[in-house]
PDB file of N, CA and C in Angstrom:
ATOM      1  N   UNK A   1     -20.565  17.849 -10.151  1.00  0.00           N
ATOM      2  CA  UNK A   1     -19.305  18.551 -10.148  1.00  0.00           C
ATOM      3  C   UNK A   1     -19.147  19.336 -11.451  1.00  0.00           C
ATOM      4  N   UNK A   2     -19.691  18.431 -12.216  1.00  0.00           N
ATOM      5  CA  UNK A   2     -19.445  19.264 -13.930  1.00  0.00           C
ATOM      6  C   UNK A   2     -20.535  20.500 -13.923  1.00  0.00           C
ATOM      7  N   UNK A   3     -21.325  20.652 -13.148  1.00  0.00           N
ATOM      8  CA  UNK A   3     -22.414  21.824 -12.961  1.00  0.00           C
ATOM      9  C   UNK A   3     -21.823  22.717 -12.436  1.00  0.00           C
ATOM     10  N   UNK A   4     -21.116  22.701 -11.211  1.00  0.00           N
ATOM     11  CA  UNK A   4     -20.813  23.385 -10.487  1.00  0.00           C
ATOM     12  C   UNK A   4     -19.242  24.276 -10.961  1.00  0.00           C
ATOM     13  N   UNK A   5     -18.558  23.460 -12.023  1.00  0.00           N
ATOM     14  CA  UNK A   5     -17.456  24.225 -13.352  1.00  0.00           C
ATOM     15  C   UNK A   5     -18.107  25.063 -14.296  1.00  0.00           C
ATOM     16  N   UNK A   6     -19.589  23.957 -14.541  1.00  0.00           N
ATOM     17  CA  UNK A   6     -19.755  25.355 -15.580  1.00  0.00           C
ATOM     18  C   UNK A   6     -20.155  26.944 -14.730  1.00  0.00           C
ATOM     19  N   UNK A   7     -20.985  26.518 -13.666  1.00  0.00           N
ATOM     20  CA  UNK A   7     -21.048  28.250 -12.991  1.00  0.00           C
ATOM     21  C   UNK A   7     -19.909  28.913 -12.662  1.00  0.00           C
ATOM     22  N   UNK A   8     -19.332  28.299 -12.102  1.00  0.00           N
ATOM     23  CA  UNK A   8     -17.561  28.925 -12.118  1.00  0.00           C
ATOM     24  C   UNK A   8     -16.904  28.271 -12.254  1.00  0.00           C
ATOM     25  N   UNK A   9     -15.929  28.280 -12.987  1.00  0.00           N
ATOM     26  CA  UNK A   9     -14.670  27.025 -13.783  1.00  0.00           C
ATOM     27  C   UNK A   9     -13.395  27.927 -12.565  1.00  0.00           C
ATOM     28  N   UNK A  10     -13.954  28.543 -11.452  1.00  0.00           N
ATOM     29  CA  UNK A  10     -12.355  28.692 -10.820  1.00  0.00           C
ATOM     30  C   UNK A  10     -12.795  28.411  -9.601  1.00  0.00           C
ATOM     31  N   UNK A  11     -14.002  27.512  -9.251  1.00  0.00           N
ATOM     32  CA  UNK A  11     -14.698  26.695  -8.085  1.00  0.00           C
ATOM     33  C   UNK A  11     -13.221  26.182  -7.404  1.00  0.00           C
ATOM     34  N   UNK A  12     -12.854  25.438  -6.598  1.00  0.00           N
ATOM     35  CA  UNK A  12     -12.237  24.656  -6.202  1.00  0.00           C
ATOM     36  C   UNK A  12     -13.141  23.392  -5.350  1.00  0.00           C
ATOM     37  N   UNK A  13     -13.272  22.591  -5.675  1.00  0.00           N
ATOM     38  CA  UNK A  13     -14.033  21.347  -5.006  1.00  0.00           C
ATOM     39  C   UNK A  13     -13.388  20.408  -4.335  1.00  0.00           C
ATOM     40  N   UNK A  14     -14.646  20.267  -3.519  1.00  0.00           N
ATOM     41  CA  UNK A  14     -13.495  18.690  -2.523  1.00  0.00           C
ATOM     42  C   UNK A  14     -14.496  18.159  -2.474  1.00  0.00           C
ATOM     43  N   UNK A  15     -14.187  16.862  -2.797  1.00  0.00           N
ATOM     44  CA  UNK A  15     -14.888  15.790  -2.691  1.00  0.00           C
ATOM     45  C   UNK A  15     -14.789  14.863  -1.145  1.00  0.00           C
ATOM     46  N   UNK A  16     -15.890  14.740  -0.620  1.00  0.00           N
ATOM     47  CA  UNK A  16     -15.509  13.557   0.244  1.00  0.00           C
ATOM     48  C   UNK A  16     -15.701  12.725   0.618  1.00  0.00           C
ATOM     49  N   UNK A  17     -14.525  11.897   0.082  1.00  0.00           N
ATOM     50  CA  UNK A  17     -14.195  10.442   0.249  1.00  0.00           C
ATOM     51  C   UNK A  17     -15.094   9.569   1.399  1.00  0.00           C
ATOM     52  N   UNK A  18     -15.541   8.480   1.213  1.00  0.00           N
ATOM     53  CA  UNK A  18     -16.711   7.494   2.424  1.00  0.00           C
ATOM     54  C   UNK A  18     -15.769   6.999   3.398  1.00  0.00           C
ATOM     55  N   UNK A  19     -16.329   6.161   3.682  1.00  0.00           N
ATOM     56  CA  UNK A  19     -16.179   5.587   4.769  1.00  0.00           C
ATOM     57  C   UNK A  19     -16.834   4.325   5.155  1.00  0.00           C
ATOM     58  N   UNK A  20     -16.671   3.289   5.851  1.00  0.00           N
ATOM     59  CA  UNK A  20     -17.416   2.205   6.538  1.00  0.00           C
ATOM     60  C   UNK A  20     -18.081   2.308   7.552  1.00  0.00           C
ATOM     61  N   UNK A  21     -19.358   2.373   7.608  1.00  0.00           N
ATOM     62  CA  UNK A  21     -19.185   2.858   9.096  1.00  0.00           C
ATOM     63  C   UNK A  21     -20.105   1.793   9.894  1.00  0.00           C
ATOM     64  N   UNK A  22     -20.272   0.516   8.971  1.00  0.00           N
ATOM     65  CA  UNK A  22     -20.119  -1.191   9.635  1.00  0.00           C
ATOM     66  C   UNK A  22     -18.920  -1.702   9.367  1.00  0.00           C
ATOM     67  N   UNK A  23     -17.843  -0.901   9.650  1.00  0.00           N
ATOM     68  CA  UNK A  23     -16.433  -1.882  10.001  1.00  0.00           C
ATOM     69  C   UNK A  23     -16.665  -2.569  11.545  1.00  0.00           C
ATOM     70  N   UNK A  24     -17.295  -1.938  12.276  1.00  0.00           N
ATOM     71  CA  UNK A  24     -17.499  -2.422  12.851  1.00  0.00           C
ATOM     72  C   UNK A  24     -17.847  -4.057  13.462  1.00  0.00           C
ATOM     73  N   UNK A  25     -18.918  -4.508  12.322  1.00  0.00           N
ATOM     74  CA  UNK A  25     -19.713  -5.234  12.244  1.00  0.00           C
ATOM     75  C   UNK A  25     -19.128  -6.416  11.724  1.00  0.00           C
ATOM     76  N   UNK A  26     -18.481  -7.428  12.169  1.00  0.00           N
ATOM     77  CA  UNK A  26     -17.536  -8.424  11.621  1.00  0.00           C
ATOM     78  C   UNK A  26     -18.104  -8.888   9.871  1.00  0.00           C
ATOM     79  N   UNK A  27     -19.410  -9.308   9.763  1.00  0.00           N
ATOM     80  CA  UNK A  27     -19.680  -9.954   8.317  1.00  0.00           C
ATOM     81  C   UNK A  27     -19.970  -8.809   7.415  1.00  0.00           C
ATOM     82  N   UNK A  28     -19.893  -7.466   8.021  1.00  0.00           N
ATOM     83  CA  UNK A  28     -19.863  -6.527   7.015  1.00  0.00           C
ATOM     84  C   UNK A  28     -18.509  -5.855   7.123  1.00  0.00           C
ATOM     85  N   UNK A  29     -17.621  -6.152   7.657  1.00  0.00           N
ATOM     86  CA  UNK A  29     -16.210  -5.275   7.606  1.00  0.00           C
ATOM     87  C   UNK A  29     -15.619  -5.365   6.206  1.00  0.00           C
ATOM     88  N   UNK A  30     -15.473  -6.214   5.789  1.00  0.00           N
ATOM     89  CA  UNK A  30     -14.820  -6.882   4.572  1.00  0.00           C
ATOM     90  C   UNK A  30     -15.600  -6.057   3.543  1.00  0.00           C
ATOM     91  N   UNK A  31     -16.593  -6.864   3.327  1.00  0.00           N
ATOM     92  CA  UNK A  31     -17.492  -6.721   2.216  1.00  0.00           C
ATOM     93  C   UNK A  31     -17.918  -5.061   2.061  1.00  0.00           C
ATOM     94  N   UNK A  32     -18.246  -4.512   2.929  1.00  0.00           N
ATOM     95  CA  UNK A  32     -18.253  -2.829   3.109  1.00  0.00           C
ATOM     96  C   UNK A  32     -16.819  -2.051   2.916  1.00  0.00           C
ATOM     97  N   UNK A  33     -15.712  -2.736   3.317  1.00  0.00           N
ATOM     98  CA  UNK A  33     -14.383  -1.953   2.673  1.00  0.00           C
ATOM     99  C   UNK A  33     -14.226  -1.990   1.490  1.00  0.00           C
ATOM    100  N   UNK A  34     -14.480  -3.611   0.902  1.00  0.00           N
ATOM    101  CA  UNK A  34     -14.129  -3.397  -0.631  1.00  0.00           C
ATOM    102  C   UNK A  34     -15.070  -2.656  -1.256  1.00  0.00           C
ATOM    103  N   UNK A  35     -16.512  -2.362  -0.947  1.00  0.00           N
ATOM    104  CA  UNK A  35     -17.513  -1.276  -1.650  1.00  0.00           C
ATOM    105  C   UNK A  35     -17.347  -0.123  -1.787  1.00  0.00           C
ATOM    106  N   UNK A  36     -16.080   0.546  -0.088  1.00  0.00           N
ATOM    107  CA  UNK A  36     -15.854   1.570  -0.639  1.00  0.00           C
ATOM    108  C   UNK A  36     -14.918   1.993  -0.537  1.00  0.00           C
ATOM    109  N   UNK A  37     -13.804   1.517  -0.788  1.00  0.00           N
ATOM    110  CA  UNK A  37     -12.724   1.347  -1.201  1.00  0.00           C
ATOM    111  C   UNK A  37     -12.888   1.810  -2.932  1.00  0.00           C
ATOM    112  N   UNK A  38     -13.569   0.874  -3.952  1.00  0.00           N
ATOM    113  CA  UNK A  38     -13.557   0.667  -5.036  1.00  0.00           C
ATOM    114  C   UNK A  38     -14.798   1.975  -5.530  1.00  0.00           C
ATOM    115  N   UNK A  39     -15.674   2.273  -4.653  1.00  0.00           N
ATOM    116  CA  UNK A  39     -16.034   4.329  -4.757  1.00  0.00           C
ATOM    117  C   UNK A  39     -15.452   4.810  -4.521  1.00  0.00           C
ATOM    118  N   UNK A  40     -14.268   5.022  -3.723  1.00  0.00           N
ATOM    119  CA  UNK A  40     -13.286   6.178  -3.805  1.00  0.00           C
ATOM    120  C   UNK A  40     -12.292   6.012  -4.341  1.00  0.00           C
ATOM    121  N   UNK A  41     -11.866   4.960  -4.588  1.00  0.00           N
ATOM    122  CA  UNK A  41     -11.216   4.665  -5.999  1.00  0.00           C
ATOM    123  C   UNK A  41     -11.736   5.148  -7.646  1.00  0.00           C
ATOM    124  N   UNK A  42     -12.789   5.009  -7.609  1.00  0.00           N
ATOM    125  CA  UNK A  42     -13.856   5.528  -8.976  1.00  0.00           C
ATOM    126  C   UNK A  42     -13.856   6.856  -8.859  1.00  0.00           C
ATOM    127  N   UNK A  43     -13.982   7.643  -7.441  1.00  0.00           N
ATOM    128  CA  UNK A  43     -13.965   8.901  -7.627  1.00  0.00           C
ATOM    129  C   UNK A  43     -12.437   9.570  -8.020  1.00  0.00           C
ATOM    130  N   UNK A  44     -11.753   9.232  -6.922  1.00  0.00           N
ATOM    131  CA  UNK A  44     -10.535   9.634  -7.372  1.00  0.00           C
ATOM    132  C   UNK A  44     -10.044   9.421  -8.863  1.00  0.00           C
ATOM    133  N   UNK A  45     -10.362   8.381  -9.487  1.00  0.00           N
ATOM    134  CA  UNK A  45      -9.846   8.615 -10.873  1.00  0.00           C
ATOM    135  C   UNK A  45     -10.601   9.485 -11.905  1.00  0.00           C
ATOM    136  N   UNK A  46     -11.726  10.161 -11.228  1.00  0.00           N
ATOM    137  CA  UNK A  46     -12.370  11.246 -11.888  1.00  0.00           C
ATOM    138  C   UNK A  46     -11.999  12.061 -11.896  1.00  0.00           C
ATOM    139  N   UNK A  47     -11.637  12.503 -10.534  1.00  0.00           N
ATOM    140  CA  UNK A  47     -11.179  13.962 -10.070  1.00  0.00           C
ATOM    141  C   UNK A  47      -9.785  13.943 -10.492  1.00  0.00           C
ATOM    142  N   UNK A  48      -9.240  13.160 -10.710  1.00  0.00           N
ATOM    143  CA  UNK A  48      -7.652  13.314 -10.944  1.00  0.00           C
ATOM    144  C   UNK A  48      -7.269  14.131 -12.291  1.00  0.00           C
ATOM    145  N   UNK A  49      -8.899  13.833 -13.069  1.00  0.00           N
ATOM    146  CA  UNK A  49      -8.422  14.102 -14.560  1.00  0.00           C
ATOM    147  C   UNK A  49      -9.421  16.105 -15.316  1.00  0.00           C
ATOM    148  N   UNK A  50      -9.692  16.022 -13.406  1.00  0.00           N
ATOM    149  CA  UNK A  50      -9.862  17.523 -13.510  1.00  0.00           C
ATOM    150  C   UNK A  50      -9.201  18.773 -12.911  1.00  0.00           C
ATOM    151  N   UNK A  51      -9.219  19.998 -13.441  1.00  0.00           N
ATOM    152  CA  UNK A  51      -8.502  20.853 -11.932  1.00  0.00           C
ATOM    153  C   UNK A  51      -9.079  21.505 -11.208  1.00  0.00           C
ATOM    154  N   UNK A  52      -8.767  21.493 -10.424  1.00  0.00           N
ATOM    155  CA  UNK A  52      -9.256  22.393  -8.944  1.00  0.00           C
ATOM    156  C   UNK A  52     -10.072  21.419  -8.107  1.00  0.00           C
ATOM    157  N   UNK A  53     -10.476  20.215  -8.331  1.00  0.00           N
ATOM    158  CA  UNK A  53     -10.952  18.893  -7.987  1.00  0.00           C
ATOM    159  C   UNK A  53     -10.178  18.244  -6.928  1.00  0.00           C
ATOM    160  N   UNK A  54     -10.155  17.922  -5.529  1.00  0.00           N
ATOM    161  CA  UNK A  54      -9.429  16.632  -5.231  1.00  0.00           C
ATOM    162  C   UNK A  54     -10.824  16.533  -4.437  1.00  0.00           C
ATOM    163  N   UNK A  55     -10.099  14.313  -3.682  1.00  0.00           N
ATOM    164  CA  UNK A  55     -10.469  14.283  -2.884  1.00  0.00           C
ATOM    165  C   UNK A  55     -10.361  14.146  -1.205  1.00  0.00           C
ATOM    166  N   UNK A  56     -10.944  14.134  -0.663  1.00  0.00           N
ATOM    167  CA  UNK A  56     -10.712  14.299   0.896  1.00  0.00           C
ATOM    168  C   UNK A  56     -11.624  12.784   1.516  1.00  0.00           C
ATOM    169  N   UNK A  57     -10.209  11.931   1.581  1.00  0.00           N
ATOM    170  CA  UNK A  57     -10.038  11.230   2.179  1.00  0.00           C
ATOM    171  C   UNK A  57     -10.957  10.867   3.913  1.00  0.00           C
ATOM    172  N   UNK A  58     -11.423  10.242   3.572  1.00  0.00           N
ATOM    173  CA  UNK A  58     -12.054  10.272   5.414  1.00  0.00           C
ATOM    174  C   UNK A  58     -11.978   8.503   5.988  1.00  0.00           C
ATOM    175  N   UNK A  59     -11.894   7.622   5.149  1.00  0.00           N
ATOM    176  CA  UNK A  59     -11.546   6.052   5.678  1.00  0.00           C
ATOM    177  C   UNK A  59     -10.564   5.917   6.588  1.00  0.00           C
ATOM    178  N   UNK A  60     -10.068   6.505   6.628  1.00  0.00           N
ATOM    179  CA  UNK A  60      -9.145   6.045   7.494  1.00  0.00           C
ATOM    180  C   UNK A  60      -9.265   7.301   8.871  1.00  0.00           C
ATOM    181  N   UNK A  61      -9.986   8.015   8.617  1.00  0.00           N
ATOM    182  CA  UNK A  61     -10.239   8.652  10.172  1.00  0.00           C
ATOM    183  C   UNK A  61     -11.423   7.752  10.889  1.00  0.00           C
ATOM    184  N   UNK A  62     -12.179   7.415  10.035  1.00  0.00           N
ATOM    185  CA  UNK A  62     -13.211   6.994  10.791  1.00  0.00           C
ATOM    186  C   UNK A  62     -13.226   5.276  11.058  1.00  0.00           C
ATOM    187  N   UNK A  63     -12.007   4.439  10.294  1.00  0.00           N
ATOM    188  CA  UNK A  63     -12.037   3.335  10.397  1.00  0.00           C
ATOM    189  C   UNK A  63     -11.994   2.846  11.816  1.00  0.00           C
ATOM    190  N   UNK A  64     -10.565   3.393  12.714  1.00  0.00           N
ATOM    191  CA  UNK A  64     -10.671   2.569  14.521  1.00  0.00           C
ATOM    192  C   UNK A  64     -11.191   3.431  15.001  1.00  0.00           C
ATOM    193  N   UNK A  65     -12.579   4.530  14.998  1.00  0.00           N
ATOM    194  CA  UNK A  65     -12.699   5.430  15.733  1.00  0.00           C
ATOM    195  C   UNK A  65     -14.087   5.345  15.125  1.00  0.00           C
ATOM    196  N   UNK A  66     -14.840   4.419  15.196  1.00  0.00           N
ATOM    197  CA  UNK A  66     -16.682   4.336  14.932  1.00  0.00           C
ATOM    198  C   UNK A  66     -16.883   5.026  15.694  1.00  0.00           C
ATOM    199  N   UNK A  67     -17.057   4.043  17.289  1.00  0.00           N
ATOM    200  CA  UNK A  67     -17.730   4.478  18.343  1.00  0.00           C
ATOM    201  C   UNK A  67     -17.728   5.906  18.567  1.00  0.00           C
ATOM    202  N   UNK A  68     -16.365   6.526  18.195  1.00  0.00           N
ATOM    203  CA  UNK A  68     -16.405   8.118  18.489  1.00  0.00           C
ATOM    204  C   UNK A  68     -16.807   9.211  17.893  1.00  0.00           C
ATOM    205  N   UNK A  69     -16.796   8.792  16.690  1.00  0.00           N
ATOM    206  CA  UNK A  69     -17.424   9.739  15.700  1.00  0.00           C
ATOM    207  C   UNK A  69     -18.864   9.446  14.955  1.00  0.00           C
ATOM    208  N   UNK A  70     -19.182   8.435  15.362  1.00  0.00           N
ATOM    209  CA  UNK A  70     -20.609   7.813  14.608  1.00  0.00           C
ATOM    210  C   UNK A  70     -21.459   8.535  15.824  1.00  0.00           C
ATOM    211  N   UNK A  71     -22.772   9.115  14.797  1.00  0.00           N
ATOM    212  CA  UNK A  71     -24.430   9.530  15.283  1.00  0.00           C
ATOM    213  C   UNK A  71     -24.544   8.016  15.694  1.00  0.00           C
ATOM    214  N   UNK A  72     -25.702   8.129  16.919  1.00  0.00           N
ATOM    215  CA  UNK A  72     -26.795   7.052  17.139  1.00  0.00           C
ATOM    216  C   UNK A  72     -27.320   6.595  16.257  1.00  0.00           C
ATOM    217  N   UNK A  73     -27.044   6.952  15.178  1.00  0.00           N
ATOM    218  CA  UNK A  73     -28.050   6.383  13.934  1.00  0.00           C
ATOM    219  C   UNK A  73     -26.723   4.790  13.312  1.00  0.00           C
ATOM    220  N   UNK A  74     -25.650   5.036  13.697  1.00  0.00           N
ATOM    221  CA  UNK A  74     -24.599   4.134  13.384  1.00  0.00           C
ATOM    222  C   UNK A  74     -24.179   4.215  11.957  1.00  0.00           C
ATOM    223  N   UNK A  75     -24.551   5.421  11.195  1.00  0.00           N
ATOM    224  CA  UNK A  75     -24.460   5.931   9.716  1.00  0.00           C
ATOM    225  C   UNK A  75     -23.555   7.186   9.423  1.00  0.00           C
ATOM    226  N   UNK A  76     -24.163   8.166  10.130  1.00  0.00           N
ATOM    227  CA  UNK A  76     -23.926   9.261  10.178  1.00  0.00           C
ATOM    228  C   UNK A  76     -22.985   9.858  10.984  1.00  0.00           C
ATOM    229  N   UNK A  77     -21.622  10.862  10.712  1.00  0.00           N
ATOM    230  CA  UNK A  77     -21.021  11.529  11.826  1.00  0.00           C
ATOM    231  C   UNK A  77     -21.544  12.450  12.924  1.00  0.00           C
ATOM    232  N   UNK A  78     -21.106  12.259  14.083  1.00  0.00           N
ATOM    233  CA  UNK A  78     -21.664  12.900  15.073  1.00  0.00           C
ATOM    234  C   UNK A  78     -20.854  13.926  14.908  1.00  0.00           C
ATOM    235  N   UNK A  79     -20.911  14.739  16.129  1.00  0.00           N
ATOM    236  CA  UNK A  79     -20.146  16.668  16.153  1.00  0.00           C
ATOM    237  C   UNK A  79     -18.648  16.176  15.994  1.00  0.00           C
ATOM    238  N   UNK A  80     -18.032  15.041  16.525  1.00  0.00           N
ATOM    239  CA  UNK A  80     -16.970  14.997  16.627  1.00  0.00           C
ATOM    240  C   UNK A  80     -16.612  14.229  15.187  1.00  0.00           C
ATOM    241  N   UNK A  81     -16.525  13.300  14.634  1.00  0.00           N
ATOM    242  CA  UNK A  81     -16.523  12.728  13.331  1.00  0.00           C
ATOM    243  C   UNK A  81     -17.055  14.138  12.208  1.00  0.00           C
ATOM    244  N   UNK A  82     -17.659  15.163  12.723  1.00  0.00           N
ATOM    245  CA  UNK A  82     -17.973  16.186  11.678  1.00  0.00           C
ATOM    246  C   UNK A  82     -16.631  16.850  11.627  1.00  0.00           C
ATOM    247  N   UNK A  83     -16.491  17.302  13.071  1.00  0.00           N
ATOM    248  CA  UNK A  83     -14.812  18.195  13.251  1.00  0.00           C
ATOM    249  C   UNK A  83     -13.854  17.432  12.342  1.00  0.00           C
ATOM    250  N   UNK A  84     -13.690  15.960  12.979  1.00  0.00           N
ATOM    251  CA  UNK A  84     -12.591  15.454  12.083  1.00  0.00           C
ATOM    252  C   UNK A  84     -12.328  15.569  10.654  1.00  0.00           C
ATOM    253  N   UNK A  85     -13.471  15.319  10.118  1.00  0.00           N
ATOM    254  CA  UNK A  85     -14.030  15.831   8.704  1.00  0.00           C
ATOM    255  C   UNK A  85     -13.114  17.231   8.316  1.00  0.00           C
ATOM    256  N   UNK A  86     -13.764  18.261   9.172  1.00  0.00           N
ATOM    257  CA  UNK A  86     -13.583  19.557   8.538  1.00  0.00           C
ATOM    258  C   UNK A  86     -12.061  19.500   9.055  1.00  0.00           C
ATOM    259  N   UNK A  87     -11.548  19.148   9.786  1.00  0.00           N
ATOM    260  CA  UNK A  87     -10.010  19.254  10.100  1.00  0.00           C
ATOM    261  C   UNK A  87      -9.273  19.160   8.722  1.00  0.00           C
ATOM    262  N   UNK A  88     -10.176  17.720   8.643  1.00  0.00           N
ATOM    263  CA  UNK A  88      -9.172  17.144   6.901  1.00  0.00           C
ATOM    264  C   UNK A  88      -9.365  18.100   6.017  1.00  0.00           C
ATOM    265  N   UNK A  89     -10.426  18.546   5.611  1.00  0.00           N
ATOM    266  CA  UNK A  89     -10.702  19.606   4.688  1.00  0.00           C
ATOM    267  C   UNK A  89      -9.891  20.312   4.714  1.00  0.00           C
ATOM    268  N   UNK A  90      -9.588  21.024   6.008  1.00  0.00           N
ATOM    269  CA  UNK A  90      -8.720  22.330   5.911  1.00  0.00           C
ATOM    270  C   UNK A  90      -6.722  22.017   5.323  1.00  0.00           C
ATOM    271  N   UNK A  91      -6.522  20.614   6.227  1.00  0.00           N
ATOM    272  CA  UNK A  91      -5.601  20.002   5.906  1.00  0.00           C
ATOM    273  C   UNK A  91      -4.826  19.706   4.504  1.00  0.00           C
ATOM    274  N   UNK A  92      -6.359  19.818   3.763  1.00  0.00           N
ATOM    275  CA  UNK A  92      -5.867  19.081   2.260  1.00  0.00           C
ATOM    276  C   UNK A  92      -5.846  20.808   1.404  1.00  0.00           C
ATOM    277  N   UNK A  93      -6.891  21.846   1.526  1.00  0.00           N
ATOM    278  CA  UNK A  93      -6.430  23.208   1.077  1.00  0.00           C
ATOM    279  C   UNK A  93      -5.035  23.477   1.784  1.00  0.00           C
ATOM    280  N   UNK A  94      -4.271  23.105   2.764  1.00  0.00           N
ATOM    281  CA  UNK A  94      -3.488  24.012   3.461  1.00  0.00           C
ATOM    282  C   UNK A  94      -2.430  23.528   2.701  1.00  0.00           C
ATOM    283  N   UNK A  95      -2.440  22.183   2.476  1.00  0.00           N
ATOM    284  CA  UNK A  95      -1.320  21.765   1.362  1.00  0.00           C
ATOM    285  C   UNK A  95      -1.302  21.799  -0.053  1.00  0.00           C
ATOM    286  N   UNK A  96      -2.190  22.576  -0.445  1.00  0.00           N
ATOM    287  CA  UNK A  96      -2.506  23.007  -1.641  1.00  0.00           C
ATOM    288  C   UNK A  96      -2.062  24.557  -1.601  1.00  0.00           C
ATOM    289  N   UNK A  97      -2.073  25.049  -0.490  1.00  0.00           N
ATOM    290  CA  UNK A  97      -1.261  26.721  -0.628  1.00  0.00           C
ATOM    291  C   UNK A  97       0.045  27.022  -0.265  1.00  0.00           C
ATOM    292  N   UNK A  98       0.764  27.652  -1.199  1.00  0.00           N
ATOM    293  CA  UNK A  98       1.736  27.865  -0.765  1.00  0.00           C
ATOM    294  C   UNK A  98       1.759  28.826   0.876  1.00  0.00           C
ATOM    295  N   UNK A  99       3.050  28.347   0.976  1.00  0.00           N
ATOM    296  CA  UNK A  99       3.274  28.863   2.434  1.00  0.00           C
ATOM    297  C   UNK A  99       3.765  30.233   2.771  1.00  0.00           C
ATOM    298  N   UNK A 100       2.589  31.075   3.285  1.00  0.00           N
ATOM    299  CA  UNK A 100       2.741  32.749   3.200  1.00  0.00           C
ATOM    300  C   UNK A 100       4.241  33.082   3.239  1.00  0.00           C
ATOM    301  N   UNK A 101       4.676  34.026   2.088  1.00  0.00           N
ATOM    302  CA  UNK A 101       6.266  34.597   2.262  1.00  0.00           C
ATOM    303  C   UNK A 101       7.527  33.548   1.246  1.00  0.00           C
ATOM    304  N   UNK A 102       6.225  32.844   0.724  1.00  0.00           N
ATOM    305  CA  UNK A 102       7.509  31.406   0.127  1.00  0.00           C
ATOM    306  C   UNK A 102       8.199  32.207  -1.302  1.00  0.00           C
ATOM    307  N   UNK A 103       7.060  32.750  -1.890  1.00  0.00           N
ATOM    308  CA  UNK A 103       7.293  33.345  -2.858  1.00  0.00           C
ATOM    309  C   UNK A 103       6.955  32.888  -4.062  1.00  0.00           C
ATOM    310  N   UNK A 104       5.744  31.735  -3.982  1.00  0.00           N
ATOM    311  CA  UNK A 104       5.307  31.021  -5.073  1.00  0.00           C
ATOM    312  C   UNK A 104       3.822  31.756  -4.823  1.00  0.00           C
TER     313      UNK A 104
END
């Protein structure tokens, strides 16, 4: 991220936030939330202390919705877990711009 300020310091970055994607998996539900829970916790207190930095949240899209958005690989988002993804993306710039005509 610090590479990508120095080529342009008016970048805007999004970071994005993990996910579990053995919540599924009863003896790894637990133990896999608090892992990344406590990485996107670490990230977020990085990004907080930069600008044009956030992050984009995805735990909680993909937490009751494995089956639907997980690749066959049981790792990876499929087309639909990708959409959801980019939905949020757009979601988190759209509330970052003011609203055409506001006058900010």
């Amino acid at each position: 991220m610090k590479k990508v300020k120095e080529i342009n310091p008016d970048a805007q970055i999004a970071y994005i936030g993990l996910y579990n994607p053995f919540g599924d998996v009863k003896e790894l539900e637990k133990p896999g939330n608090a892992v990344v829970a406590a990485w996107n916790d670490a990230a977020l207190a990085i990004l907080n202390n930069e600008d044009k930095m956030t992050l984009v949240p995805t735990f909680d899209l993909f937490e009751n919705h494995l089956g639907e958005y997980l690749s066959s690989d049981h790792f990876h988002p499929n087309g639909q877990g990708y959409e959801q993804i980019a939905v949020r993306i757009a979601q988190e710039f759209q509330a970052d711009t003011p609203a055409e005509g506001s006058g900010n």
